[in-house]
C-alpha atoms as a PDB file:
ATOM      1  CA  UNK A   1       0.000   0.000   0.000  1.00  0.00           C
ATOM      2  CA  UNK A   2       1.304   3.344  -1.385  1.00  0.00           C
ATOM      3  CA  UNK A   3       1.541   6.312   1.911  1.00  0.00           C
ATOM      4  CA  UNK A   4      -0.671   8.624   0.068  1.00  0.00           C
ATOM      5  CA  UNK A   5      -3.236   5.197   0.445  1.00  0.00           C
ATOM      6  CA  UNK A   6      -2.422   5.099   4.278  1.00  0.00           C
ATOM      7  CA  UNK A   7      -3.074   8.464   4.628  1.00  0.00           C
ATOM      8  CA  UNK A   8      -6.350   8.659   2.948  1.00  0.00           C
ATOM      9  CA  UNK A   9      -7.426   5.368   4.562  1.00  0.00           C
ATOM     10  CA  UNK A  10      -6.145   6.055   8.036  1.00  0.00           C
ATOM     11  CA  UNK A  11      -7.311   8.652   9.763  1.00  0.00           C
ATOM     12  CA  UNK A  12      -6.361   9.911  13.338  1.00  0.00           C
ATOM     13  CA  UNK A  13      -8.700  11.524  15.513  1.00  0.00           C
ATOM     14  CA  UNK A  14      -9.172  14.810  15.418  1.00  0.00           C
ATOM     15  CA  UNK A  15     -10.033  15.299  19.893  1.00  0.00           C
ATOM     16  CA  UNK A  16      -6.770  13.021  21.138  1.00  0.00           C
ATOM     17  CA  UNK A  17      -4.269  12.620  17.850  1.00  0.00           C
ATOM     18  CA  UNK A  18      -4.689   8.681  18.039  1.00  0.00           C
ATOM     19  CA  UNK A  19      -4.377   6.259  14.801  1.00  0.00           C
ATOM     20  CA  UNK A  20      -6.426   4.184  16.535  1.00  0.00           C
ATOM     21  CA  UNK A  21      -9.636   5.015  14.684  1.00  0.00           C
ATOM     22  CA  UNK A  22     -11.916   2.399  12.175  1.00  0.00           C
ATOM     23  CA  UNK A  23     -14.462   3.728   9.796  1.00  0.00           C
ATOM     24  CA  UNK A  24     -18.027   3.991  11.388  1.00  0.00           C
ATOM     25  CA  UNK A  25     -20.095   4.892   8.931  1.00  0.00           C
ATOM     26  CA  UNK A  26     -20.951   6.886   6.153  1.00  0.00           C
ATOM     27  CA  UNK A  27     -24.036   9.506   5.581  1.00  0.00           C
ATOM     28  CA  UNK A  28     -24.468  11.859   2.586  1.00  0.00           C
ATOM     29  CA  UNK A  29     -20.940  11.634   1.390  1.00  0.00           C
ATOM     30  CA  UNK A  30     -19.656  11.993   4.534  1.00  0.00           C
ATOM     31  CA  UNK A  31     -17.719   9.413   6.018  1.00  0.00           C
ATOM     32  CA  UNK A  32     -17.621   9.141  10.155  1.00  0.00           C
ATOM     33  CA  UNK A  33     -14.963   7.554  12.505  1.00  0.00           C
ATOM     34  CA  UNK A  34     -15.058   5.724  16.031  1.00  0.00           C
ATOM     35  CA  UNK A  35     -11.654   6.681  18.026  1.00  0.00           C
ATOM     36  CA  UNK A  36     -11.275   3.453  20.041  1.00  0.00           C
ATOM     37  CA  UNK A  37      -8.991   5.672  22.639  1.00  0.00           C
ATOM     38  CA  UNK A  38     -10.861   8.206  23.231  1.00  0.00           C
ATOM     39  CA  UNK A  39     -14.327   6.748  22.514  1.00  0.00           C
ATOM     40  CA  UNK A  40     -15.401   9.445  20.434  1.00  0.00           C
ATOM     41  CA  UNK A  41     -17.224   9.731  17.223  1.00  0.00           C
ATOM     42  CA  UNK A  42     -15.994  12.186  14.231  1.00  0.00           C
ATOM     43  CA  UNK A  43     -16.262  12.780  10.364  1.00  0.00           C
ATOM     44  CA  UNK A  44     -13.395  13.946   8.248  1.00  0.00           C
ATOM     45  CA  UNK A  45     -10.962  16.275  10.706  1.00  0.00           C
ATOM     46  CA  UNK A  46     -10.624  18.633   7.666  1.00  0.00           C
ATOM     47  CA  UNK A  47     -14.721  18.845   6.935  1.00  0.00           C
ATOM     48  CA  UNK A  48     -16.419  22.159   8.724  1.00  0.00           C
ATOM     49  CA  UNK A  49     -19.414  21.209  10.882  1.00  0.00           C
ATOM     50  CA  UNK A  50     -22.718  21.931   9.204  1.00  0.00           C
ATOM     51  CA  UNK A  51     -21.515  23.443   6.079  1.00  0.00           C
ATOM     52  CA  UNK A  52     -23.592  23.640   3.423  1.00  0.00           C
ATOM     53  CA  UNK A  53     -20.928  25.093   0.689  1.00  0.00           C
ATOM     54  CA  UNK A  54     -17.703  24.403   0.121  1.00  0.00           C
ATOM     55  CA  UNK A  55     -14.865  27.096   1.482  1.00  0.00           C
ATOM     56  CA  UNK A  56     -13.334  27.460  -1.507  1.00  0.00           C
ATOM     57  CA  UNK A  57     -16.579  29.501  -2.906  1.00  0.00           C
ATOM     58  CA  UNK A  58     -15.118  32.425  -0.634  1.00  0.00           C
ATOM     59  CA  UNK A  59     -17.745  35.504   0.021  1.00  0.00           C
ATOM     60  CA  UNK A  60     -20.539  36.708  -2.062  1.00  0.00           C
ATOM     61  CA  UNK A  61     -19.260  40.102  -2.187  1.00  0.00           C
END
């Protein structure tokens, strides 16, 4: 497996920095992970909470 794979595939949690994490899920395109350390829940660490349009639209202005 290539490291760009590893990286893509294996994620590390985004509340205590642990690899420790396994896919839990996935819901509109998003997909969720289960830290087994911490015992936490999380999508994608780079993915904003609740946003409806990408960041790279910038401002309407």
């Amino acid at each position: 497996m290539r490291k760009e794979e590893w990286e893509i595939d294996h994620q590390s949690c985004k509340y205590c920095d642990s690899t420790n994490v396994i896919k839990y899920g996935k819901y509109k395109n998003t997909q969720y992970y289960y830290c087994n350390v911490c015992k936490r829940k999380f999508s994608n660490p780079d993915a904003i909470p609740k946003m409806q349009y990408s960041t790279s639209l910038g401002t309407m202005r």
